[in-house]
N, C-alpha and C. Protein backbone atom coordinates (compact mmCIF):
# COMPACT_ATOMS: atom_id res chain seq x y z
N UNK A 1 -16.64 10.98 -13.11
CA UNK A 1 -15.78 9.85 -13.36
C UNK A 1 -14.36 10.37 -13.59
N UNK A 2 -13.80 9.46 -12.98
CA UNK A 2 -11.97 9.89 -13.26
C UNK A 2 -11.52 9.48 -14.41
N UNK A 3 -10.62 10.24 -14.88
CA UNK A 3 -9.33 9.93 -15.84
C UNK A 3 -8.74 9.00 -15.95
N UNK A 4 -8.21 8.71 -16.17
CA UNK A 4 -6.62 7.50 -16.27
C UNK A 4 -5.55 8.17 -16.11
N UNK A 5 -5.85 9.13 -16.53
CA UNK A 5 -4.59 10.21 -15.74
C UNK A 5 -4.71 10.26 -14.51
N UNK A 6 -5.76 10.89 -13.95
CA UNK A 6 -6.24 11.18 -12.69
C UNK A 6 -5.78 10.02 -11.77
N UNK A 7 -5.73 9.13 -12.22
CA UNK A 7 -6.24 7.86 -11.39
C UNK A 7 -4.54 7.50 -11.31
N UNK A 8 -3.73 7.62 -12.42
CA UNK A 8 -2.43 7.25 -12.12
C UNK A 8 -1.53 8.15 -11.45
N UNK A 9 -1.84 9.85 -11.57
CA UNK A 9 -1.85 10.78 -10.89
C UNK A 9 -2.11 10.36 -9.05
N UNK A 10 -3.37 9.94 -8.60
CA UNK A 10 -3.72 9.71 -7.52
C UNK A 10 -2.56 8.54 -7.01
N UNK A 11 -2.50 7.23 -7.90
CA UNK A 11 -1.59 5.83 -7.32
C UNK A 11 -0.32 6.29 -7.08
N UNK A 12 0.05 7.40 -7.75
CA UNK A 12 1.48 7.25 -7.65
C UNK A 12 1.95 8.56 -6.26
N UNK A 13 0.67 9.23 -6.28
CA UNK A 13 0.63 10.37 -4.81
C UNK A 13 0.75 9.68 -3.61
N UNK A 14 -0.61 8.54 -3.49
CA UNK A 14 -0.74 7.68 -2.64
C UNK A 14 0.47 6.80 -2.00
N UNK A 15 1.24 6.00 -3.37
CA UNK A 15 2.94 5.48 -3.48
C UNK A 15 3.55 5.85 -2.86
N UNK A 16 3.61 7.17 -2.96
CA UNK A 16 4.52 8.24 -2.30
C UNK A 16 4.62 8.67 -0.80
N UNK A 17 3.35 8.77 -0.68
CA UNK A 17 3.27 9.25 0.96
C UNK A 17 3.54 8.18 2.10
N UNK A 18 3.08 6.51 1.45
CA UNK A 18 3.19 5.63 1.52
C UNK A 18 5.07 5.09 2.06
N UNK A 19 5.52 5.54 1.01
CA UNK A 19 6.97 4.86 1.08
C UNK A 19 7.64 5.70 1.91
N UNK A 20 7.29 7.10 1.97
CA UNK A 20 7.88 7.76 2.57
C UNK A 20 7.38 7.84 4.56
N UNK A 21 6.55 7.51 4.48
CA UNK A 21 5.74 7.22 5.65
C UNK A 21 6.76 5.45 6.33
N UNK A 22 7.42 4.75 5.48
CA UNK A 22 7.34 3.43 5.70
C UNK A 22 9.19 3.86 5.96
N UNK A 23 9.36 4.64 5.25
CA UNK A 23 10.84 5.32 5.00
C UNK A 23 11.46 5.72 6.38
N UNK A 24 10.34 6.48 6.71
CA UNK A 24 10.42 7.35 7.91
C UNK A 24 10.47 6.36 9.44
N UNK A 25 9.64 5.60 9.18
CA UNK A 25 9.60 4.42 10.26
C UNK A 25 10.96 3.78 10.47
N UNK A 26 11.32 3.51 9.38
CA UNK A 26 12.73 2.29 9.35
C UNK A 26 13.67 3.16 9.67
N UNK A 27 13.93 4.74 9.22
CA UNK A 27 15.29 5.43 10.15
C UNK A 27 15.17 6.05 11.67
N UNK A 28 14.16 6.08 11.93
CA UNK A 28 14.02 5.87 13.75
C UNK A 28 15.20 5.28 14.31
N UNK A 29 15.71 5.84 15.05
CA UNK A 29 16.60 4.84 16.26
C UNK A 29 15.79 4.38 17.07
N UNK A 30 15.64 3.13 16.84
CA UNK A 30 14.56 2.46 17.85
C UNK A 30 15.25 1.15 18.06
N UNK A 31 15.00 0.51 19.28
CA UNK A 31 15.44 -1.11 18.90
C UNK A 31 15.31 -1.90 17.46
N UNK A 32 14.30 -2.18 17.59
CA UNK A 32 14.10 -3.08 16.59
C UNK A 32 14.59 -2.41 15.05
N UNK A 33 14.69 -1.46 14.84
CA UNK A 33 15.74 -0.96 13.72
C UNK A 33 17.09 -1.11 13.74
N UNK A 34 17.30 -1.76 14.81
CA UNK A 34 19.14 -1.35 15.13
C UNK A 34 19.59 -3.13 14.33
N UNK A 35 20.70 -2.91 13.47
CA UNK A 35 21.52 -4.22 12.78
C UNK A 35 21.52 -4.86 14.12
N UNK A 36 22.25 -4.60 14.97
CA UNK A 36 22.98 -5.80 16.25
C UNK A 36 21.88 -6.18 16.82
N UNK A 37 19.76 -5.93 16.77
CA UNK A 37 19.07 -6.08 17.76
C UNK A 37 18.94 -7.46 17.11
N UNK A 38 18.69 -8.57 17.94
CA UNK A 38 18.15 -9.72 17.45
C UNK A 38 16.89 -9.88 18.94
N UNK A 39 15.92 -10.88 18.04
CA UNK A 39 14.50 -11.00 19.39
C UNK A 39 15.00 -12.59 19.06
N UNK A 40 15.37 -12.96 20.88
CA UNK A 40 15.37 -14.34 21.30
C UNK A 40 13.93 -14.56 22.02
N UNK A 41 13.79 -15.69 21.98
CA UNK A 41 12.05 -16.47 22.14
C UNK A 41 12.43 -17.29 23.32
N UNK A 42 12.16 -17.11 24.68
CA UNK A 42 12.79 -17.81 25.78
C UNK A 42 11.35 -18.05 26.36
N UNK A 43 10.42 -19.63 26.81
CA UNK A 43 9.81 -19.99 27.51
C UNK A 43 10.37 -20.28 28.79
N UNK A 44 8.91 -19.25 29.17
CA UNK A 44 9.01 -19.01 30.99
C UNK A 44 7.72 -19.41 31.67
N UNK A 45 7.62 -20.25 32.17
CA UNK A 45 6.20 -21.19 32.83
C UNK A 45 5.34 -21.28 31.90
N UNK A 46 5.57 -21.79 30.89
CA UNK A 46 4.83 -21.71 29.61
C UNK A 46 4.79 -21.43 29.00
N UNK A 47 5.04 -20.19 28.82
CA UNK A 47 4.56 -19.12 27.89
C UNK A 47 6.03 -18.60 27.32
N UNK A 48 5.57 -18.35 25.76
CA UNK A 48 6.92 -17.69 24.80
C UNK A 48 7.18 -16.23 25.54
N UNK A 49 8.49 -15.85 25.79
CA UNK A 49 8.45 -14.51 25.64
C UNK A 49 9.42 -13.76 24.88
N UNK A 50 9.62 -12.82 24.44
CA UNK A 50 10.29 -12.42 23.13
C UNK A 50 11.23 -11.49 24.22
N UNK A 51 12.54 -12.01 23.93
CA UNK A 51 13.42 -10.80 24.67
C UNK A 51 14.46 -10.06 23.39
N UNK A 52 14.49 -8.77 23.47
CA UNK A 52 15.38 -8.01 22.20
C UNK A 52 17.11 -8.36 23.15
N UNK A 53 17.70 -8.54 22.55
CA UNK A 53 19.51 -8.67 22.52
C UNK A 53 20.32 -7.91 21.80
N UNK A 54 21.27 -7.40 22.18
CA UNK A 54 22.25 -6.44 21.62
C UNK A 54 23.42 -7.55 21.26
N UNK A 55 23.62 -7.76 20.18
CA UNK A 55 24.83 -8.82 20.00
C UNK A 55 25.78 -8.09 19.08
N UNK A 56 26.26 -6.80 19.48
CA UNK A 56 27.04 -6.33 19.37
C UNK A 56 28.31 -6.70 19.90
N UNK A 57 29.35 -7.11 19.46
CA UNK A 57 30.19 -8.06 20.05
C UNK A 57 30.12 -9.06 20.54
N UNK A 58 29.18 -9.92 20.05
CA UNK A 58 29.06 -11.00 20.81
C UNK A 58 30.19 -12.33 20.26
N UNK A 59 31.50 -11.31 19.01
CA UNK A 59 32.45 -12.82 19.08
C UNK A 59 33.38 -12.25 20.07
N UNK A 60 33.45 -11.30 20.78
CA UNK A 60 34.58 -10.84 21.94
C UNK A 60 33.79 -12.13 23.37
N UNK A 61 35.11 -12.58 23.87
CA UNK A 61 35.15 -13.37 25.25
C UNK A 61 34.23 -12.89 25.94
N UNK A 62 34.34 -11.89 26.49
CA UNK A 62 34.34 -10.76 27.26
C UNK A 62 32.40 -10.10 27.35
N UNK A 63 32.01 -10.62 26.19
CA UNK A 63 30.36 -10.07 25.44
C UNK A 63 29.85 -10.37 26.89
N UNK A 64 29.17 -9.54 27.43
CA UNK A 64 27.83 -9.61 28.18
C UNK A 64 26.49 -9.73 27.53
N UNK A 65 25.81 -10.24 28.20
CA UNK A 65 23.68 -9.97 27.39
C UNK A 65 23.70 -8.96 27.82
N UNK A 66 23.50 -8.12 26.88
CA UNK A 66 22.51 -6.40 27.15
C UNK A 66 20.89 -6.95 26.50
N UNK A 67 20.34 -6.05 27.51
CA UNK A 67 19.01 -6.43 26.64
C UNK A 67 18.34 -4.92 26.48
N UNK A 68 18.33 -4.48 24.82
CA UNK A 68 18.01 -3.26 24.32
C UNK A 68 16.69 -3.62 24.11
N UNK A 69 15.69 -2.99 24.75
CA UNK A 69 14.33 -2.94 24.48
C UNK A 69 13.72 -1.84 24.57
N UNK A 70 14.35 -0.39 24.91
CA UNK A 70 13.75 0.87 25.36
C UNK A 70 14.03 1.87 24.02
N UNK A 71 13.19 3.00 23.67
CA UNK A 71 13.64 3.95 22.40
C UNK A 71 14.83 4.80 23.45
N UNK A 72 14.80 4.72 24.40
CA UNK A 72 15.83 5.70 25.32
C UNK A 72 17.26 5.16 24.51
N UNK A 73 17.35 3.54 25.08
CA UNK A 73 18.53 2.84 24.97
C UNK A 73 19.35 3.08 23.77
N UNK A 74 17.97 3.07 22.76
CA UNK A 74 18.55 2.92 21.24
C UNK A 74 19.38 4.35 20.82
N UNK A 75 18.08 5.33 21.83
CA UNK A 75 18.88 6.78 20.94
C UNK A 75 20.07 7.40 21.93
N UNK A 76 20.47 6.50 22.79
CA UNK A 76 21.87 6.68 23.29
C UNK A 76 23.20 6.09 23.20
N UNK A 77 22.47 4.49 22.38
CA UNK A 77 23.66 3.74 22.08
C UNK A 77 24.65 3.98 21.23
N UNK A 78 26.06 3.78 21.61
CA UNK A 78 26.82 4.46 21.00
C UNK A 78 27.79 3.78 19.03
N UNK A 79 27.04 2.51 19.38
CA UNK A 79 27.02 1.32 18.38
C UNK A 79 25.59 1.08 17.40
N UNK A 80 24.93 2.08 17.24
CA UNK A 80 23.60 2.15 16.90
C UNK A 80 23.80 1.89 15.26
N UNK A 81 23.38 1.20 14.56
CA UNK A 81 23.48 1.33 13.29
C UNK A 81 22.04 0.38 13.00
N UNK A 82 21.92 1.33 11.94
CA UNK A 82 20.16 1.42 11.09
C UNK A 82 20.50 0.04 10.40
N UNK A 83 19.53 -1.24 10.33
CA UNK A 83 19.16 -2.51 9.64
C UNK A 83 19.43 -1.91 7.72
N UNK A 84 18.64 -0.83 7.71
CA UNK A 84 18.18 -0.82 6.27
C UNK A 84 19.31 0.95 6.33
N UNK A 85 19.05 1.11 4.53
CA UNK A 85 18.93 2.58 4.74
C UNK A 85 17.85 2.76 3.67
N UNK A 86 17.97 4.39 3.25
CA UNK A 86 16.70 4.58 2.25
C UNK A 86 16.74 3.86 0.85
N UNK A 87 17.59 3.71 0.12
CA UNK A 87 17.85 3.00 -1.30
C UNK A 87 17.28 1.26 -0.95
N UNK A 88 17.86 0.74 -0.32
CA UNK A 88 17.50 -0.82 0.09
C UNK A 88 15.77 -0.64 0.70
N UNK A 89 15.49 0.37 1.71
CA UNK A 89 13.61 0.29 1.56
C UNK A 89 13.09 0.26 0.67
N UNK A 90 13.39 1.26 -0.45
CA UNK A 90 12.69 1.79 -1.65
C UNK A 90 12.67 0.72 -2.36
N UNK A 91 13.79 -0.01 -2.96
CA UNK A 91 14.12 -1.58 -3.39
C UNK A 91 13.25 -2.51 -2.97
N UNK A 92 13.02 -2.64 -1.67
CA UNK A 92 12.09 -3.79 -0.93
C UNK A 92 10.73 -3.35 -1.29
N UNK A 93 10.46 -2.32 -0.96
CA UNK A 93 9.36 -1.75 -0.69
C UNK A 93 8.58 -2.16 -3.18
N UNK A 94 9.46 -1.79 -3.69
CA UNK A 94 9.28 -2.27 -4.94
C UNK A 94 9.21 -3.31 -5.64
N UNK A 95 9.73 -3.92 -4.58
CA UNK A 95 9.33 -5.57 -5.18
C UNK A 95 8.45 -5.86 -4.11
N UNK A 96 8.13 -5.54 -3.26
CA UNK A 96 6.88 -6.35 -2.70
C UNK A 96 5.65 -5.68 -3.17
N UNK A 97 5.25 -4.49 -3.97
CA UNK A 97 4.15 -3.80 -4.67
C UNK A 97 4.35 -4.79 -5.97
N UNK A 98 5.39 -5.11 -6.25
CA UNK A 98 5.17 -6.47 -7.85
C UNK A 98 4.41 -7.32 -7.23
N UNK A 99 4.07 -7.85 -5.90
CA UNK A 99 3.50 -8.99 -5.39
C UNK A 99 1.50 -8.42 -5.03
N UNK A 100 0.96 -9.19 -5.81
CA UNK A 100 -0.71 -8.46 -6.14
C UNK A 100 -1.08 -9.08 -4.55
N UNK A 101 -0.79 -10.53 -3.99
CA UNK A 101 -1.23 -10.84 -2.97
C UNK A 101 -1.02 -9.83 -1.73
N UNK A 102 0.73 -9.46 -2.20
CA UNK A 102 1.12 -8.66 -0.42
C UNK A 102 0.25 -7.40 -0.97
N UNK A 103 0.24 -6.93 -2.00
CA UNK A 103 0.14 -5.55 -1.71
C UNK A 103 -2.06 -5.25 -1.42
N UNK A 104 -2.82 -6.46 -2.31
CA UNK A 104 -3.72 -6.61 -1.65
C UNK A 104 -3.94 -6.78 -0.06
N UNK A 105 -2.91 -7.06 0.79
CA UNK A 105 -3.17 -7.01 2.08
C UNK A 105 -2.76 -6.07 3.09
N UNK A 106 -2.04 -5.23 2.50
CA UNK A 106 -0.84 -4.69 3.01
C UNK A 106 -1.27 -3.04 2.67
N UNK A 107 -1.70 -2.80 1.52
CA UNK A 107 -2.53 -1.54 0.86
C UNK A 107 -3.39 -1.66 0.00
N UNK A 108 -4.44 -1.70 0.78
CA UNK A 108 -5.62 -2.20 0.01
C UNK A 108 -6.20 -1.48 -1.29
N UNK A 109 -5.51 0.32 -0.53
CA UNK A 109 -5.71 1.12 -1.61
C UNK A 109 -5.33 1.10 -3.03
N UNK A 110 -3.69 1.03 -2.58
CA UNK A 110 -3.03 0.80 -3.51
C UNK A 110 -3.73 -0.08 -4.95
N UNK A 111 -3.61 -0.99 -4.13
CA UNK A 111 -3.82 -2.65 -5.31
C UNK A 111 -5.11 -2.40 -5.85
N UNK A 112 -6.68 -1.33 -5.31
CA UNK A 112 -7.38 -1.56 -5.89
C UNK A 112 -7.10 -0.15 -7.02
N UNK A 113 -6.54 0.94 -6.80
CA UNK A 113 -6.30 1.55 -7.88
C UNK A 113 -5.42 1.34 -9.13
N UNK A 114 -4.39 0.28 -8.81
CA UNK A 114 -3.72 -0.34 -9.80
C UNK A 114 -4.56 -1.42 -10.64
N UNK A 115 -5.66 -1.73 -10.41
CA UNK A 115 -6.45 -2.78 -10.49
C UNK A 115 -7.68 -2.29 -11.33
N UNK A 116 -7.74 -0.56 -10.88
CA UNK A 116 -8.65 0.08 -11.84
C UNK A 116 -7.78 0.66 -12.93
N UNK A 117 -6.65 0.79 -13.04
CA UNK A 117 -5.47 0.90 -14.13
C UNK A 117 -5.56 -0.15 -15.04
N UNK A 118 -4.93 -1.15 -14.73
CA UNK A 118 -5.21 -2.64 -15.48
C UNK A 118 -6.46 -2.64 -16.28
N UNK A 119 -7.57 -2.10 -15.75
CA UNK A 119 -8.93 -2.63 -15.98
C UNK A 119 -8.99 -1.81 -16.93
N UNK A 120 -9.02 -0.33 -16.87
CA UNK A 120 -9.16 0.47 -18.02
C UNK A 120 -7.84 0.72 -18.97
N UNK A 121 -6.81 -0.52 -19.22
CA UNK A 121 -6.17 -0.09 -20.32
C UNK A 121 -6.32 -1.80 -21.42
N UNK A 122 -7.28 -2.60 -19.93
CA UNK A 122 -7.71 -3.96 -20.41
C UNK A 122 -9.15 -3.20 -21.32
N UNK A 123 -9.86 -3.24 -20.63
CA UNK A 123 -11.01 -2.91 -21.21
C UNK A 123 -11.37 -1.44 -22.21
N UNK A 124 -10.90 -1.45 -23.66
CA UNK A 124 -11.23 -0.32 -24.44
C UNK A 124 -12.51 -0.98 -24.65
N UNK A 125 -13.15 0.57 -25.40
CA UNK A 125 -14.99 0.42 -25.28
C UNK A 125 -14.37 0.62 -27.09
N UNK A 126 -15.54 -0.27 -27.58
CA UNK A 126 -16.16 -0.17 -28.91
C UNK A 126 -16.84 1.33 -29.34
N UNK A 127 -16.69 1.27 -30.48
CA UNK A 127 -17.09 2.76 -31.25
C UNK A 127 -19.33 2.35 -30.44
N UNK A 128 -19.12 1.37 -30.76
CA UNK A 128 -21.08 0.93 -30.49
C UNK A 128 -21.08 1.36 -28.81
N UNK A 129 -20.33 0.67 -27.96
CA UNK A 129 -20.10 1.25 -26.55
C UNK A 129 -20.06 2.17 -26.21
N UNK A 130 -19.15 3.09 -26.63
CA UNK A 130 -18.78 4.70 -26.14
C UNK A 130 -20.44 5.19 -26.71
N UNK A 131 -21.22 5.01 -28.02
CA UNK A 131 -22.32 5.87 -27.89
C UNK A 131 -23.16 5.40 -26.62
N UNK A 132 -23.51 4.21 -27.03
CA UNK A 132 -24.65 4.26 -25.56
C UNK A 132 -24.16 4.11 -24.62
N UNK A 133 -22.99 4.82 -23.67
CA UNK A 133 -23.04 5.11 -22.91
C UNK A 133 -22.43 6.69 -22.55
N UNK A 134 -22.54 7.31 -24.16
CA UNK A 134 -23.19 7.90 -24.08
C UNK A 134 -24.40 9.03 -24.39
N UNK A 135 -25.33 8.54 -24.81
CA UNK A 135 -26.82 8.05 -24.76
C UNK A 135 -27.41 8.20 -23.21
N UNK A 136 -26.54 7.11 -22.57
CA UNK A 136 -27.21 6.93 -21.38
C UNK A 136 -26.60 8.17 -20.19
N UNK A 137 -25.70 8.70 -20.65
CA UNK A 137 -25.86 9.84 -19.57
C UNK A 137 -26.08 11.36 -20.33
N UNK A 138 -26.74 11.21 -21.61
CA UNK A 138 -27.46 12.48 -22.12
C UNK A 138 -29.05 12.02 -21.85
N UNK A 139 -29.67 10.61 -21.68
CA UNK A 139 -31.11 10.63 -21.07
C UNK A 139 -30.89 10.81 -19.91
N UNK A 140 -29.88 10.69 -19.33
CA UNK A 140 -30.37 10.49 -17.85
C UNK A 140 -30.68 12.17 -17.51
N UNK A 141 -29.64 13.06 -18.26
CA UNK A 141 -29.83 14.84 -18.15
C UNK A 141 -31.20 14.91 -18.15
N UNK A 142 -31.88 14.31 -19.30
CA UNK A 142 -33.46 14.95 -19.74
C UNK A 142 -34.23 14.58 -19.10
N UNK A 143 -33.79 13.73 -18.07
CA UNK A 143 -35.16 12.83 -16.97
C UNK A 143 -34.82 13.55 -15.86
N UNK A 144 -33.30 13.91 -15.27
CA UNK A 144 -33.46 14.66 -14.25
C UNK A 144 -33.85 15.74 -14.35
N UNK A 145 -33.81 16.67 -15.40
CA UNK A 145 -34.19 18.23 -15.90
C UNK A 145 -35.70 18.39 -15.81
N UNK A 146 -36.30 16.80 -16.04
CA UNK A 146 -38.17 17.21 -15.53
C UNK A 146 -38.34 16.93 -14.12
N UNK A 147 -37.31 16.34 -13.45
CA UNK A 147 -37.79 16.10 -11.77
C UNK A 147 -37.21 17.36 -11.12
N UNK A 148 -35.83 18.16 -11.87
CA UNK A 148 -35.82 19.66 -11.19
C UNK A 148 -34.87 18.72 -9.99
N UNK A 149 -33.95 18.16 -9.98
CA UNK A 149 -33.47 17.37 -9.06
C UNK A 149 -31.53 17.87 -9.13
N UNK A 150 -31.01 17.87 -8.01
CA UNK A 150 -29.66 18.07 -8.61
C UNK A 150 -29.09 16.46 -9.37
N UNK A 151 -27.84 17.27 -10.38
CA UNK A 151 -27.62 16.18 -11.42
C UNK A 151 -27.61 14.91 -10.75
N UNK A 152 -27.30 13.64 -11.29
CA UNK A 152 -26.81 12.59 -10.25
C UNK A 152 -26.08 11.47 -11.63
N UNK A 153 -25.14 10.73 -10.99
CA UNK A 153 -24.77 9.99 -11.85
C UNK A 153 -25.37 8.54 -12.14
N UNK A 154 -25.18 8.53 -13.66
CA UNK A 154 -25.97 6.93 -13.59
C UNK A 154 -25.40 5.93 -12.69
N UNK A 155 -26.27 5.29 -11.98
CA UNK A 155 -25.48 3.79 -11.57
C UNK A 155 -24.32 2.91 -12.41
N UNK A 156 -23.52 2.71 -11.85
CA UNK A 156 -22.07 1.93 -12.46
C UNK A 156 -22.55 0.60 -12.74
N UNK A 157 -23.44 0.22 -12.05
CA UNK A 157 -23.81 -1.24 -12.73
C UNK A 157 -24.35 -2.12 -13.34
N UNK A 158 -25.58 -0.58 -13.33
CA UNK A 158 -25.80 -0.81 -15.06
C UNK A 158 -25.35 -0.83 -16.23
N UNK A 159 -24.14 0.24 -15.90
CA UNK A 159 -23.53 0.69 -17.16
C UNK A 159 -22.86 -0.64 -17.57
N UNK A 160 -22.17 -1.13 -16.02
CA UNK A 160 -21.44 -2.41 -16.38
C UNK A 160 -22.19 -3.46 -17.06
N UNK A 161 -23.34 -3.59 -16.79
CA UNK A 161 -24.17 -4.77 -17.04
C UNK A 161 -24.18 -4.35 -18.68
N UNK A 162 -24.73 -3.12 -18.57
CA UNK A 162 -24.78 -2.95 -20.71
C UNK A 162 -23.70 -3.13 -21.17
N UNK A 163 -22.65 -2.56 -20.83
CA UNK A 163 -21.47 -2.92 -21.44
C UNK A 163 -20.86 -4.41 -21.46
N UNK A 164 -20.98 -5.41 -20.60
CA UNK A 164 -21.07 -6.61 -20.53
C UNK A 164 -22.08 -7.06 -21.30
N UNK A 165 -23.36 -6.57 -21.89
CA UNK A 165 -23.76 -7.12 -22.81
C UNK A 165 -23.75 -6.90 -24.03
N UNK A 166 -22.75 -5.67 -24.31
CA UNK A 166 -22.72 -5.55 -25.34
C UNK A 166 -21.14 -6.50 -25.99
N UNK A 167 -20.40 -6.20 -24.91
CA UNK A 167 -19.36 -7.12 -25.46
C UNK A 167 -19.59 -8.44 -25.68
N UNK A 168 -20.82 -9.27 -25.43
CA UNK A 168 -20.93 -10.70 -25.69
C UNK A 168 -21.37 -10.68 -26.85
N UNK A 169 -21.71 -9.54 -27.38
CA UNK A 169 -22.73 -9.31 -29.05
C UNK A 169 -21.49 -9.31 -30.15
């Protein structure tokens, strides 16, 4: 069983590789990173199609439609400027981990180790709790020590279930 150290140790490793992984994405010169790209939605025999636009100058007379859709285009354009930089991701990226819904969908990991944080600084065990459980993993030693078996851990849901019944007592 893990720590609470361990475990906040792990969320905040995970955080990390995470933001920096998400970090790394957004400074790409790519279209869709570039400030001037906008996606216009133009139906053509039906059907939506998403075209990227360079509206880089588009209050000059003179503006033509460019249409930037290639990583070539982006990493040659000479007007290229990044949507975000790193301080404004990190910012975003921190208030949408305050949000339990996005970040349940978004990092599943995340939200359920923050969720086992919560849980164990919600749930302290009673002086009566902490013995029998543990009790229950000094019998469980003496039952595996006659089957000659490697160790194994008790089931979690029992433990949960005793401990849920002991807190209703």
């Amino acid at each position: 069983m893990k720590t609470e150290l361990e475990i906040q140790k792990k969320l905040k490793l995970l955080r990390e590789r995470k933001l920096k992984r998400l970090i790394r994405k957004a400074l790409r010169r790519k279209p869709h990173n570039c400030h001037f790209n906008r996606v216009h939605t133009v139906i053509q025999n039906g059907k939506s199609v998403e075209i990227p636009i360079c509206v880089a100058g588009v209050e000059r007379p003179d503006w033509k439609v460019d249409i930037c859709d290639s990583n070539q285009q982006a990493k040659t354009c000479p007007i290229f400027l990044l949507k975000q930089d790193k301080k404004a991701i990190e910012k975003e990226f921190d208030e949408q981990c305050q949000d339990t819904e996005w970040l349940k969908k978004e990092h599943p990991d995340l939200y359920l180790l923050s969720w086992v944080l919560d849980g164990v600084s919600v749930m302290r065990l009673t002086l009566k709790q902490r013995v029998l459980l543990w009790l229950m993993n000094i019998g469980s030693l003496f039952v595996r020590a006659k089957q000659k078996r490697l160790p194994m851990k008790p089931d979690p849901n029992t433990i949960i279930e005793v401990l849920n019944d002991l807190h209703e007592d």
